[in-house]
N, C-alpha and C. Protein backbone atom coordinates (compact mmCIF):
# COMPACT_ATOMS: atom_id res chain seq x y z
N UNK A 1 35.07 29.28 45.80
CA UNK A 1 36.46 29.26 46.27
C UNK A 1 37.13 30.60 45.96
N UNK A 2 37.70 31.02 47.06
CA UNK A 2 38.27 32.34 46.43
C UNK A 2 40.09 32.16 46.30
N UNK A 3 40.28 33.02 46.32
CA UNK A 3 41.98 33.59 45.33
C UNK A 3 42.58 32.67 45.91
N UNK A 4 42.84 32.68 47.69
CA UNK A 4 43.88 32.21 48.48
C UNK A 4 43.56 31.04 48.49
N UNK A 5 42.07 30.30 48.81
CA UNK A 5 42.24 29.11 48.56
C UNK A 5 42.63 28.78 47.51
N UNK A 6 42.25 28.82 46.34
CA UNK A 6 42.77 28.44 45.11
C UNK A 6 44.52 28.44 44.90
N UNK A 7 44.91 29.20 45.59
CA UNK A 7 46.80 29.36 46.13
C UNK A 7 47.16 28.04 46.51
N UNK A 8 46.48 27.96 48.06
CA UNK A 8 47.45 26.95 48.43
C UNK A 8 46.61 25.77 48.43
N UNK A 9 45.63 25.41 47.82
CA UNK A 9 44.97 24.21 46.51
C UNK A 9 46.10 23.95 45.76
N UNK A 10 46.40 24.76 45.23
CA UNK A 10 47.72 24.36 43.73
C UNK A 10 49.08 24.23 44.37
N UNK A 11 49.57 24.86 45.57
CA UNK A 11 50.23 24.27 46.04
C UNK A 11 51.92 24.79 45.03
N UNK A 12 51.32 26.32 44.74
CA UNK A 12 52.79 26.77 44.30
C UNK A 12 54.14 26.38 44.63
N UNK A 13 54.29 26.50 45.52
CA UNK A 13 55.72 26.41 46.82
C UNK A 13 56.50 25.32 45.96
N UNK A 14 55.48 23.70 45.95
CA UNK A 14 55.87 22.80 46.08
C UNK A 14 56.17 22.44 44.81
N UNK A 15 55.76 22.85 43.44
CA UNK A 15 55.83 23.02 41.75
C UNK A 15 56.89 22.68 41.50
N UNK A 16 56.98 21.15 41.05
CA UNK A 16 58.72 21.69 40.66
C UNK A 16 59.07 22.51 39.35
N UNK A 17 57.91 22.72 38.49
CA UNK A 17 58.39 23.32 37.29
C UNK A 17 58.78 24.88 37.88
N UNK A 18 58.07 25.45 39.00
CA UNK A 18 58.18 26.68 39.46
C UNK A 18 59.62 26.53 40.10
N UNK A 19 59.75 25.30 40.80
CA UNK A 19 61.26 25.71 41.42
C UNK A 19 62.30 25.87 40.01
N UNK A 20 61.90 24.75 39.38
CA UNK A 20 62.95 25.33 38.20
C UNK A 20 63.23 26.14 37.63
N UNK A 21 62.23 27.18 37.41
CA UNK A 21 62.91 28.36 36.53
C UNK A 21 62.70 29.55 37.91
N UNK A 22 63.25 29.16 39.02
CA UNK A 22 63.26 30.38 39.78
C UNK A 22 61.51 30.74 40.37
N UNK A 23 60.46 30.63 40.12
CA UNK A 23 59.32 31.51 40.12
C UNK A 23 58.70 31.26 42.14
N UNK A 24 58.90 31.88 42.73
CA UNK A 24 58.10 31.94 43.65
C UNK A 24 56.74 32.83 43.91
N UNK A 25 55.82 32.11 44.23
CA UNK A 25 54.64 32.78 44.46
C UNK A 25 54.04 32.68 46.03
N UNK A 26 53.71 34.82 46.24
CA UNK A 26 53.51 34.44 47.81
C UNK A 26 51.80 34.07 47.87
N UNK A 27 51.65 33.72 49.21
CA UNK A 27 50.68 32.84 49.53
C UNK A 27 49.43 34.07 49.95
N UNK A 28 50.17 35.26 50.12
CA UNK A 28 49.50 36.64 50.73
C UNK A 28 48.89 37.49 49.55
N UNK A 29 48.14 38.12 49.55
CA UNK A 29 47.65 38.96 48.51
C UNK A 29 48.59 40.60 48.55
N UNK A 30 48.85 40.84 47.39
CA UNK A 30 49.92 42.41 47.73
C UNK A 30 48.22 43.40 48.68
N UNK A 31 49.18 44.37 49.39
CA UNK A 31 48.59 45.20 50.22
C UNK A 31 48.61 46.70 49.51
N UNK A 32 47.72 47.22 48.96
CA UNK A 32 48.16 48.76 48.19
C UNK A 32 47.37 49.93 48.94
N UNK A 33 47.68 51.15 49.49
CA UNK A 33 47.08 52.07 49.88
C UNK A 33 46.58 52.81 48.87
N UNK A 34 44.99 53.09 49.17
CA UNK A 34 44.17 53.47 48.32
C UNK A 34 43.32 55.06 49.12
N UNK A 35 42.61 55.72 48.47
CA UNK A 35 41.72 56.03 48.90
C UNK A 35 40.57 56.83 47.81
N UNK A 36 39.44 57.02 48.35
CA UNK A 36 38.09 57.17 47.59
C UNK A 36 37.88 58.63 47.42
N UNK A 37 38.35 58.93 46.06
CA UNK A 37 38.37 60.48 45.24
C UNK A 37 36.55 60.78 45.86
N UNK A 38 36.56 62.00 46.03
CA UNK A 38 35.37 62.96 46.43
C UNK A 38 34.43 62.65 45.15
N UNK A 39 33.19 62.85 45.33
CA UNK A 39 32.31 62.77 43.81
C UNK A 39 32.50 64.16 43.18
N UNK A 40 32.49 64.23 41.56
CA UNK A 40 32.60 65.69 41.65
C UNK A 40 31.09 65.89 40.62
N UNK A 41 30.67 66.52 40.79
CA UNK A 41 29.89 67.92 40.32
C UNK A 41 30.04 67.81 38.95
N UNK A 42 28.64 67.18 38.68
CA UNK A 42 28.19 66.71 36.79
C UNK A 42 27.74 68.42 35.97
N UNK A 43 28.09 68.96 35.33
CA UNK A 43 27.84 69.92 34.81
C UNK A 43 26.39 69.69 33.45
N UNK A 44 25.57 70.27 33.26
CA UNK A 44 25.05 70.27 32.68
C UNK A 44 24.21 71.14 31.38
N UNK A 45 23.77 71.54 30.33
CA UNK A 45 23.09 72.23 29.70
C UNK A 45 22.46 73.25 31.09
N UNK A 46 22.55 74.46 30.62
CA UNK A 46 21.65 75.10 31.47
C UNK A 46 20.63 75.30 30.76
N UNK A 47 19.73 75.01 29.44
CA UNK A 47 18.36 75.21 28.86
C UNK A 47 17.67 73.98 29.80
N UNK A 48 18.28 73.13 30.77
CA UNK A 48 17.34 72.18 31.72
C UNK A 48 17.36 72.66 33.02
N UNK A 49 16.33 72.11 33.70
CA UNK A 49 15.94 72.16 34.98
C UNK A 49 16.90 72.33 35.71
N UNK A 50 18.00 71.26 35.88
CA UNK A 50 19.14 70.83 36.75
C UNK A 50 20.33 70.73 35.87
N UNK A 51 20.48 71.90 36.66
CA UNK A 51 22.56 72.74 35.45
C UNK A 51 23.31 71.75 36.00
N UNK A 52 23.65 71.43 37.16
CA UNK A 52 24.21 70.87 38.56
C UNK A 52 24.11 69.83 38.97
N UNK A 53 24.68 68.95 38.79
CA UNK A 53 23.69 67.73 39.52
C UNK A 53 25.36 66.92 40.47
N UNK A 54 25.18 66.54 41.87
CA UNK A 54 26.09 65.91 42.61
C UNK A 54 25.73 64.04 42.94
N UNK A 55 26.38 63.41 41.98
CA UNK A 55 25.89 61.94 41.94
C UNK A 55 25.73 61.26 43.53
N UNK A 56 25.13 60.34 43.92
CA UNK A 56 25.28 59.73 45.14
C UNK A 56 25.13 57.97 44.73
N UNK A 57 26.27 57.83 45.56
CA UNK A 57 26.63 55.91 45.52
C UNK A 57 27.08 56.13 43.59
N UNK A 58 27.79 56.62 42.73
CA UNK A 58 27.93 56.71 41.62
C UNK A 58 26.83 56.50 40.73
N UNK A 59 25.44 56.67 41.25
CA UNK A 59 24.23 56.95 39.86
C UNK A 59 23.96 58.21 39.93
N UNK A 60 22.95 58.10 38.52
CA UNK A 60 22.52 59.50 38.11
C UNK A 60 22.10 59.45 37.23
N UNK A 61 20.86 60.22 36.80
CA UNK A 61 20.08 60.05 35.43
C UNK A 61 19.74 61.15 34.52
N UNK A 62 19.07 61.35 33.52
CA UNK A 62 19.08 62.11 32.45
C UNK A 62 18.29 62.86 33.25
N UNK A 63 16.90 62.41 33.67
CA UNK A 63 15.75 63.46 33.95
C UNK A 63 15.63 64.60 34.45
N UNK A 64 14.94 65.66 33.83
CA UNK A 64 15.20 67.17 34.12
C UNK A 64 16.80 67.82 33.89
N UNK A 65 17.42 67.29 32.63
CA UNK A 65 18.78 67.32 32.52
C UNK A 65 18.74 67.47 31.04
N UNK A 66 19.65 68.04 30.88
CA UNK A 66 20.20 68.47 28.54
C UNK A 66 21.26 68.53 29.30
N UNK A 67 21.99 67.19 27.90
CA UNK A 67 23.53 67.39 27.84
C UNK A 67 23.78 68.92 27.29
N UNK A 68 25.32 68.90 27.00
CA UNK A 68 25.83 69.76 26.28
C UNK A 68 25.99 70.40 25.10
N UNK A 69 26.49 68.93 24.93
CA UNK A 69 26.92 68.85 23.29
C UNK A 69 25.79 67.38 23.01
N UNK A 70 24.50 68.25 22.43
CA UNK A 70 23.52 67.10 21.87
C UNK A 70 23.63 66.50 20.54
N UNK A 71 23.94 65.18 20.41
CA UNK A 71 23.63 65.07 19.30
C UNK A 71 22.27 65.09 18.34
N UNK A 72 22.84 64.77 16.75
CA UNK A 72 21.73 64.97 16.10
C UNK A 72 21.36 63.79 15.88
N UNK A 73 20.52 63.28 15.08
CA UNK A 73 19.90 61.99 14.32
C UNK A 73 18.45 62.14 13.74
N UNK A 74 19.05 62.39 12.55
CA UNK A 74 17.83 62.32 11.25
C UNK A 74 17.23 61.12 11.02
N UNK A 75 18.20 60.32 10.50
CA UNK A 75 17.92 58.87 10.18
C UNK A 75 18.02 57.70 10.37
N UNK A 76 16.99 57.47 11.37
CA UNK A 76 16.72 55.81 12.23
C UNK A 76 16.04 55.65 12.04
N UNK A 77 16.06 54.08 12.38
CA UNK A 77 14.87 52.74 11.78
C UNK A 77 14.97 51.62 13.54
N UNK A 78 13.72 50.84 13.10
CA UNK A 78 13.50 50.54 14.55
C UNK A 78 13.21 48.20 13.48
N UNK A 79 14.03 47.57 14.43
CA UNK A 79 13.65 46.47 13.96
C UNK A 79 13.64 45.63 15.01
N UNK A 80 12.22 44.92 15.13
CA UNK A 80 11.47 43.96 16.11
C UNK A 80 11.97 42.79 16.51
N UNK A 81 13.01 42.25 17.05
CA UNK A 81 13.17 40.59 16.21
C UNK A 81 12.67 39.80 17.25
N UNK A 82 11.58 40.60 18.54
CA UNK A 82 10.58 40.07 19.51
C UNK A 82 9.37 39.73 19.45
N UNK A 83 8.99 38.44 19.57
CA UNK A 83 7.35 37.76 19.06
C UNK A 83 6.59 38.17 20.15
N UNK A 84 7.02 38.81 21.34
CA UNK A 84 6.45 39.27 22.24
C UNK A 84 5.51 40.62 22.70
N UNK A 85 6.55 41.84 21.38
CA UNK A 85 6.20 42.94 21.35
C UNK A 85 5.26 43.33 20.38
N UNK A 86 4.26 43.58 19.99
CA UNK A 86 3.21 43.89 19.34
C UNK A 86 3.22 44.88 18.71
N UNK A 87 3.03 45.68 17.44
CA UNK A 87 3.30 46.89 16.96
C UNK A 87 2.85 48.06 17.67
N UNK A 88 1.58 47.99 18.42
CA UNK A 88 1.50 49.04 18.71
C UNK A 88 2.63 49.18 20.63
N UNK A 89 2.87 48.31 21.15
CA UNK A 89 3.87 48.49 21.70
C UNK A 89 5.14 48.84 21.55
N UNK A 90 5.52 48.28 20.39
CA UNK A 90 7.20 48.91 19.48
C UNK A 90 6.91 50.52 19.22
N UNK A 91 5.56 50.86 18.73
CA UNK A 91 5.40 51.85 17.94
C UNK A 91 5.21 53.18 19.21
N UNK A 92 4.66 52.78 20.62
CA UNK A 92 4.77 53.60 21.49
C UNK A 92 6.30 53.42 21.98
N UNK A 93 7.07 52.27 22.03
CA UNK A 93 8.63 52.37 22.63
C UNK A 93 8.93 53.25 22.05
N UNK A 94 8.98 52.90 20.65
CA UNK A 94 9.54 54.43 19.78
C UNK A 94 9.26 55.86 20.10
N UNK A 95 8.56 55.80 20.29
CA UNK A 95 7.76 57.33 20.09
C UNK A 95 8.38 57.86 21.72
N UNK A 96 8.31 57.42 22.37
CA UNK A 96 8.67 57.64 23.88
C UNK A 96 10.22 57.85 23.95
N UNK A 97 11.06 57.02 23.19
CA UNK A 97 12.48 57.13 23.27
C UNK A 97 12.55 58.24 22.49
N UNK A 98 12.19 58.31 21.05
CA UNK A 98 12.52 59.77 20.40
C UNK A 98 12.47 61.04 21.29
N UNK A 99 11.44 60.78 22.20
CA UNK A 99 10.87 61.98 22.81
C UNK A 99 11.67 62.40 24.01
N UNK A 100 12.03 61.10 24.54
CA UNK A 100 13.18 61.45 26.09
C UNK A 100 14.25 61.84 25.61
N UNK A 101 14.77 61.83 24.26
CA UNK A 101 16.63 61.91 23.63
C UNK A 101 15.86 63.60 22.83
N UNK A 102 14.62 63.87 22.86
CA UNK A 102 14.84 65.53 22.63
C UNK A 102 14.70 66.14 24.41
N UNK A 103 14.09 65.44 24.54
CA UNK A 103 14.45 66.17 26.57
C UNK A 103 15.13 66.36 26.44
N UNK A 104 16.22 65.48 26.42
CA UNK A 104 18.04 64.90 26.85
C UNK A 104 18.57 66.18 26.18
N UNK A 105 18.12 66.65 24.70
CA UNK A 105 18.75 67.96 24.21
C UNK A 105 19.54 67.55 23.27
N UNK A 106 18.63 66.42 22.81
CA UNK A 106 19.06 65.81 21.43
C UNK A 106 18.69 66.65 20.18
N UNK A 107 19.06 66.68 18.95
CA UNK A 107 17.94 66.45 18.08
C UNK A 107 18.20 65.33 17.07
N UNK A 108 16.63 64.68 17.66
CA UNK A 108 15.98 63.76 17.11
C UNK A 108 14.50 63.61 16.93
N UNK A 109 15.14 63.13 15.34
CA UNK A 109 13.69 62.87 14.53
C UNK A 109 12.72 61.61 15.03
N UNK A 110 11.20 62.31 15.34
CA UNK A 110 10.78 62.00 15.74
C UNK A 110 9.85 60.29 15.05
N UNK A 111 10.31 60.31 14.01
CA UNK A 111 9.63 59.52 13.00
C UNK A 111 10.76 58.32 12.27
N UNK A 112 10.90 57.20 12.41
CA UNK A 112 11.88 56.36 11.48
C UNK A 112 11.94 56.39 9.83
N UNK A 113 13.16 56.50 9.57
CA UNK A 113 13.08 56.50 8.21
C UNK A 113 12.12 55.25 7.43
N UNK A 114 11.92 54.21 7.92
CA UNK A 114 10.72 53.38 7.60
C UNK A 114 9.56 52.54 8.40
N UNK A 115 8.49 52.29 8.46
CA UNK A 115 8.25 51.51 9.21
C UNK A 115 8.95 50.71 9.86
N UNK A 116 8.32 49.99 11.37
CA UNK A 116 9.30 49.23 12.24
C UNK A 116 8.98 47.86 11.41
N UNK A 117 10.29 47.02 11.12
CA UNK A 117 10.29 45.96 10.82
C UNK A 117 10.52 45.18 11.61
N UNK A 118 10.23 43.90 11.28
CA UNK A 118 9.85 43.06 12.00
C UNK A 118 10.46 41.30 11.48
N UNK A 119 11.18 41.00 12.11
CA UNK A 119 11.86 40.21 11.74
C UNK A 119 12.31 38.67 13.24
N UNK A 120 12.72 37.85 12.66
CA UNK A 120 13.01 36.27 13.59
C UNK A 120 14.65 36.56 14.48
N UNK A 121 14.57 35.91 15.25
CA UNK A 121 15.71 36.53 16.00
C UNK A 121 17.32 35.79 14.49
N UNK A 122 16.82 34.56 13.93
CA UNK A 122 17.90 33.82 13.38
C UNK A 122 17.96 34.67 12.08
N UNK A 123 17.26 35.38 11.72
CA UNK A 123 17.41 36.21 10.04
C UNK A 123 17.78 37.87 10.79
N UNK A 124 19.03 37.72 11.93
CA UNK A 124 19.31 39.53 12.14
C UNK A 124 20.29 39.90 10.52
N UNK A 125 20.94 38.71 9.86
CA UNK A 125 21.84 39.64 8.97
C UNK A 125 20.95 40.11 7.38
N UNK A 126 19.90 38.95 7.14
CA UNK A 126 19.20 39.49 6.26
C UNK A 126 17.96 40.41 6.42
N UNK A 127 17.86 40.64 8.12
CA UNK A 127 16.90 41.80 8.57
C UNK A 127 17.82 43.48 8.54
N UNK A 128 18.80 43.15 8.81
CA UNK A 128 19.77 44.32 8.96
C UNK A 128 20.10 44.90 7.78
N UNK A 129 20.79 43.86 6.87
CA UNK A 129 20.66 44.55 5.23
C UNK A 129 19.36 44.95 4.72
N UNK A 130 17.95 44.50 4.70
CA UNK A 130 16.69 45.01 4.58
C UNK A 130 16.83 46.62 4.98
N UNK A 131 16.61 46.83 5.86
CA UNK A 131 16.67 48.05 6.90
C UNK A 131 17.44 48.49 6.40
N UNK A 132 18.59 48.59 5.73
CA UNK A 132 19.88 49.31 5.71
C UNK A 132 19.60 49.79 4.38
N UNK A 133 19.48 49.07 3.65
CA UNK A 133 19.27 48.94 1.51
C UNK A 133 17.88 49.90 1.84
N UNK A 134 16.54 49.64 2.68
CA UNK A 134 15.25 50.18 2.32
C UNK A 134 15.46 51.41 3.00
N UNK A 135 16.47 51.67 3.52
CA UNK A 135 16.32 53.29 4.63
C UNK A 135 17.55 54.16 3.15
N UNK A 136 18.59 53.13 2.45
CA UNK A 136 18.92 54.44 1.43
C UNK A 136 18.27 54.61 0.55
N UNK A 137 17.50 53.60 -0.09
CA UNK A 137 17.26 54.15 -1.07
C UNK A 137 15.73 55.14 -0.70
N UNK A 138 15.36 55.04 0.45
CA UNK A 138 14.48 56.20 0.65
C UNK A 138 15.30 57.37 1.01
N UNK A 139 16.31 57.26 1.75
CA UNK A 139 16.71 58.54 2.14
C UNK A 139 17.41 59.09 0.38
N UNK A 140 17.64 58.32 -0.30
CA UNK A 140 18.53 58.38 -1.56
C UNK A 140 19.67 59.82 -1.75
N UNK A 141 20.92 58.81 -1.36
CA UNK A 141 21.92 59.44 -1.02
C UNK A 141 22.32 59.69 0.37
N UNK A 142 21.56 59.84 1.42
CA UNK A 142 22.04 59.55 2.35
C UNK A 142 21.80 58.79 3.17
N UNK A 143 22.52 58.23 4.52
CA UNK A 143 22.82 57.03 4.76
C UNK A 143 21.76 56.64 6.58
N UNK A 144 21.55 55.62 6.60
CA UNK A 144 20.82 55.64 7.84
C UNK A 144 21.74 55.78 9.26
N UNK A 145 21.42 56.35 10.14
CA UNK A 145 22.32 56.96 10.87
C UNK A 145 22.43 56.11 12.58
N UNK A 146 21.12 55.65 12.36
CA UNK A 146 20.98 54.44 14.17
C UNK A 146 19.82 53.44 13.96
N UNK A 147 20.15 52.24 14.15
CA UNK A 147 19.13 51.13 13.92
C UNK A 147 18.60 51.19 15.32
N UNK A 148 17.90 50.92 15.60
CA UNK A 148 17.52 50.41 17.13
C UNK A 148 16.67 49.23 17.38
N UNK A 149 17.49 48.05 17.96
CA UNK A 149 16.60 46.85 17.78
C UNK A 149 15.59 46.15 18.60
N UNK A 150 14.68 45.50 19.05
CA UNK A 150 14.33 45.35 19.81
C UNK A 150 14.62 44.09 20.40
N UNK A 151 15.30 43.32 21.38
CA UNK A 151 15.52 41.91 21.18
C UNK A 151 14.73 41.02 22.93
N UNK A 152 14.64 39.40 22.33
CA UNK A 152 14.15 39.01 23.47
C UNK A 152 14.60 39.04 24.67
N UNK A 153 14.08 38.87 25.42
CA UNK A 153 15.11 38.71 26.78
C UNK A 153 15.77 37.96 26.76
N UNK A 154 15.74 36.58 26.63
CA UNK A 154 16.45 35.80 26.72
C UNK A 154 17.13 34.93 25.02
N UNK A 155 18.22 35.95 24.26
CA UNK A 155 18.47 36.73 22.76
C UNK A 155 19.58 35.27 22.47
N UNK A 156 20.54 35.06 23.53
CA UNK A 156 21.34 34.24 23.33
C UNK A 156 22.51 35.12 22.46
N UNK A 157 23.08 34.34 21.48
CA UNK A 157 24.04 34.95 20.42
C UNK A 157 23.67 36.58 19.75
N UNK A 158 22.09 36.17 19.58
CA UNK A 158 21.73 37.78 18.67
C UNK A 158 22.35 38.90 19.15
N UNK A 159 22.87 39.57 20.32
CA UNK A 159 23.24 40.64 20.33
C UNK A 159 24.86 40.84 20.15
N UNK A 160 24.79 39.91 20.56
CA UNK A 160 26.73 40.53 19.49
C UNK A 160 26.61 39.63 18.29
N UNK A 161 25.91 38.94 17.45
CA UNK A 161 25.34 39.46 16.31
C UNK A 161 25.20 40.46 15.33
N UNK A 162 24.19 41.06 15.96
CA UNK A 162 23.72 42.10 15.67
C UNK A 162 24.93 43.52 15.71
N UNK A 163 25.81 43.24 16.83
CA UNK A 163 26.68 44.32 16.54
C UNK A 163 27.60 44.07 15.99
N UNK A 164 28.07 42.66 15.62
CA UNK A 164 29.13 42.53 15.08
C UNK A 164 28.93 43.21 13.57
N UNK A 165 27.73 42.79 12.87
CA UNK A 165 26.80 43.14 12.03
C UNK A 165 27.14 44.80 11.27
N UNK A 166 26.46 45.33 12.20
CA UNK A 166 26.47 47.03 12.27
C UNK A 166 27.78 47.52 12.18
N UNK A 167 28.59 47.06 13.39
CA UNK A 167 29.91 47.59 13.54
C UNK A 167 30.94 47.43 12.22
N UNK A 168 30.87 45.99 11.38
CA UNK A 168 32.14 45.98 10.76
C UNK A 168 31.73 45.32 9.61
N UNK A 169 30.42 45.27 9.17
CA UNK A 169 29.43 44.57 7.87
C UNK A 169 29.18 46.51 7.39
N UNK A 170 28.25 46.82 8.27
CA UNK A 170 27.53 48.19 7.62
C UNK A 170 28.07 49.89 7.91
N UNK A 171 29.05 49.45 9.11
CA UNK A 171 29.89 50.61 9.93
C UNK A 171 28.36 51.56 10.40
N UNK A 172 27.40 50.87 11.26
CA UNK A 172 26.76 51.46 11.94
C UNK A 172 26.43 51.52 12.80
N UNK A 173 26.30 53.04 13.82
CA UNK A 173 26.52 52.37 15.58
C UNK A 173 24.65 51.66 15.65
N UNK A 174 24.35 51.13 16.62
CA UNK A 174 23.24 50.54 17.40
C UNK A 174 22.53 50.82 18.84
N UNK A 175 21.67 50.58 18.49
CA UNK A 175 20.97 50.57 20.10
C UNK A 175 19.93 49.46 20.54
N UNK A 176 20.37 48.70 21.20
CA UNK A 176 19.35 47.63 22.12
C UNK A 176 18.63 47.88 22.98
N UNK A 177 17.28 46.83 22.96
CA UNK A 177 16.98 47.13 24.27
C UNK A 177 16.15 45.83 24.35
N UNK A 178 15.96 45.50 25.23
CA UNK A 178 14.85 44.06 25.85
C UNK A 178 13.52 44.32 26.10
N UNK A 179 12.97 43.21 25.66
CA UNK A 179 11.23 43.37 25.70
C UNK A 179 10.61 44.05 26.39
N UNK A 180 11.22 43.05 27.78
CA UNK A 180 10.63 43.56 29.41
C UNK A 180 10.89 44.88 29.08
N UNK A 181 11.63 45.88 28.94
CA UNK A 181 11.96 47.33 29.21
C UNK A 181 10.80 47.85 27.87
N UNK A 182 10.60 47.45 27.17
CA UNK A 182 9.41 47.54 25.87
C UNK A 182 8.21 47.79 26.48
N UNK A 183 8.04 46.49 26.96
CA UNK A 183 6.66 45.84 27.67
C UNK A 183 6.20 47.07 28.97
N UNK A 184 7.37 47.39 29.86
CA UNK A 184 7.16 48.29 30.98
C UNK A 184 8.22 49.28 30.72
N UNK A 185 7.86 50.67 29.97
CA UNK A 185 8.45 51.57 29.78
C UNK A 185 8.57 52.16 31.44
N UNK A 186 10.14 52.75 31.31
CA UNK A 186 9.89 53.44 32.85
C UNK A 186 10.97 54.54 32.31
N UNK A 187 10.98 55.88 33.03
CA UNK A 187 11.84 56.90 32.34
C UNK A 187 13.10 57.06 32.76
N UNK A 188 13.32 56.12 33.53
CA UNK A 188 14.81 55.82 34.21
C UNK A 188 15.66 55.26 32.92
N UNK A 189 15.19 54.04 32.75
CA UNK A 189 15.31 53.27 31.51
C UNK A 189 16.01 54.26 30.07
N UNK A 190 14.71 55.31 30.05
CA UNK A 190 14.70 55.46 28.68
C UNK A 190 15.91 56.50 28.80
N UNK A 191 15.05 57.32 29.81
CA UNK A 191 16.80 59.00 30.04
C UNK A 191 18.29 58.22 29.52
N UNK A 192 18.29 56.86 30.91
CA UNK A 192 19.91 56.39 30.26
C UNK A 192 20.17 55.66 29.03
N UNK A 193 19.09 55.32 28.50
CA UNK A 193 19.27 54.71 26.54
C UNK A 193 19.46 56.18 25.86
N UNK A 194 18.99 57.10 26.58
CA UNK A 194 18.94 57.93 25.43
C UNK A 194 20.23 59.10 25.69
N UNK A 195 20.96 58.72 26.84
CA UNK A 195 22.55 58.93 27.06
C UNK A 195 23.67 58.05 26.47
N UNK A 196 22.96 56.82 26.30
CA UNK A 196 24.08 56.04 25.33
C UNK A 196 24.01 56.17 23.87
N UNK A 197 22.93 56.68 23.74
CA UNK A 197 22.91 57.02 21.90
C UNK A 197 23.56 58.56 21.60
N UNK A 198 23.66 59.48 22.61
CA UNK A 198 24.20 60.56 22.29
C UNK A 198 25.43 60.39 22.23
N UNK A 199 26.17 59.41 23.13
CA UNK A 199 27.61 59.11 23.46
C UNK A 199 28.23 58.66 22.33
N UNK A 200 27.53 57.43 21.32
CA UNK A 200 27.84 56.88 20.47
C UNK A 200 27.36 57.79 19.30
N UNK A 201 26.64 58.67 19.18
CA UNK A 201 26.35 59.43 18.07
C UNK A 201 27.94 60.51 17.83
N UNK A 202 27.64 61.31 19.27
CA UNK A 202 28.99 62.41 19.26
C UNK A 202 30.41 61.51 18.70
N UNK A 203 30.13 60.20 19.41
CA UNK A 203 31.68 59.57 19.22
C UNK A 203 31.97 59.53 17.99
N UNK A 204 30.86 58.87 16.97
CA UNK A 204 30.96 58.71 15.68
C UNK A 204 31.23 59.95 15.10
N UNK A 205 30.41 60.92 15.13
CA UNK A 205 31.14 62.37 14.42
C UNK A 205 32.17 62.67 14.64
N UNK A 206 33.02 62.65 15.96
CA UNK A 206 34.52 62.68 16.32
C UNK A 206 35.15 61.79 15.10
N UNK A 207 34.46 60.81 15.38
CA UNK A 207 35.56 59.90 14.41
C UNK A 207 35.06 58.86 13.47
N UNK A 208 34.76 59.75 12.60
CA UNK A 208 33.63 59.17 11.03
C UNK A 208 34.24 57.63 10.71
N UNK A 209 35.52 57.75 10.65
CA UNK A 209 35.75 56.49 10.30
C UNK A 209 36.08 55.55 10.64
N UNK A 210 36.02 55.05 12.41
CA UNK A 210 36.22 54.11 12.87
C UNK A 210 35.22 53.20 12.52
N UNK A 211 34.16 53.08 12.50
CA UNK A 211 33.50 52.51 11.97
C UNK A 211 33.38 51.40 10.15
N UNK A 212 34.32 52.17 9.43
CA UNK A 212 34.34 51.69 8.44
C UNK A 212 35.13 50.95 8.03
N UNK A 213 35.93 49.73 8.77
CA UNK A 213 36.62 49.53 8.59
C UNK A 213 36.18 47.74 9.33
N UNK A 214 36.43 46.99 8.38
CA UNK A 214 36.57 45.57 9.14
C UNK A 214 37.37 44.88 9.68
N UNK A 215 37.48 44.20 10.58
CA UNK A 215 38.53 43.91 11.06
C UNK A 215 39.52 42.92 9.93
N UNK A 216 40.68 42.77 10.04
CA UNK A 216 41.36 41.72 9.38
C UNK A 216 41.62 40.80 9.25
């Protein structure tokens, strides 16, 4: 059912609570003149292939592309909470994402601050403190910088979970991703994961301390 039916379904006009306090509602949708801004011209790192790039239908991807302003990331950890993915599949996801986010004109370490753990989708808050407690006191003194999790396809609650978790338990940003995309790496995939971790990396250095703070 769309808008207008749903209008004169309810039968505004006839409301008497609406006649009472004045409220009329028209039966027409407002009319606004619009029109469709030109695409403009993505600028890019010139140490890549493609300085230039002109989007079409609004996509566009990392490949043959370095941002600008790359971020860094020393210290990440990778945690499994998929019965599906097998270590040596997690352990090539990894290795493949590190590797597309130094394309991208990242720097990133190519190695997790600990082995990938491996954990049940219902234990993310005592998998997350694990990971978090075992990545300082190896890094000792400093702090782990991006979890990256792996979750099922079909996760239910776990992923805002998991960020609620990070965001306002540990003040740490995250990165998801689903089996299937595990299972069948493709570099479309990985270029744009590895544009959302720069986004959220830079953001966080902009602003160290949004993160640290729980809500009230």
């Amino acid at each position: 059912m769309d808008i207008l039916q749903t209008i004169r379904q309810n039968g505004y006009k006839q409301d008497p609570f609406a006649k009472e306090f004045g409220i009329n509602i028209d039966d027409k949708l407002a009319s606004v003149e619009a029109r469709v801004l030109p695409t403009r011209w993505l600028k890019y790192h010139d140490a890549g292939k493609e300085k230039k790039y002109h989007p079409q239908l609004g996509q566009w991807n990392m490949i043959n592309k370095k941002v600008i302003n790359g971020s860094t990331v020393n210290h990440w950890a990778c945690i499994n909470f998929s019965c599906n993915v097998q270590e040596n599949a997690a352990r090539g996801f990894c290795q493949q994402l590190s590797q597309m986010c130094q394309v991208s004109g990242m720097e990133f370490n190519c190695e997790p601050v600990i082995p990938i753990y491996y954990a049940r989708p219902d234990q993310a808050k005592k998998a997350l403190n694990y990971v978090y407690n075992a990545a300082a006191s190896k890094l000792r003194g400093k702090e782990l910088e991006l979890p990256i999790a792996i979750l099922p396809d079909n996760n239910g609650s776990l992923y805002g979970t998991l960020k609620k978790i990070c965001e306002t338990d540990l003040g740490l940003i995250s990165q998801c991703y689903l089996t299937k995309n595990v299972l069948k790496i493709r570099k479309q995939c990985l270029s744009n994961v590895s544009l959302k971790i720069n986004v959220k990396v830079v953001a966080s250095k902009d602003w160290p301390e949004v993160t640290k703070y729980a809500p009230l």
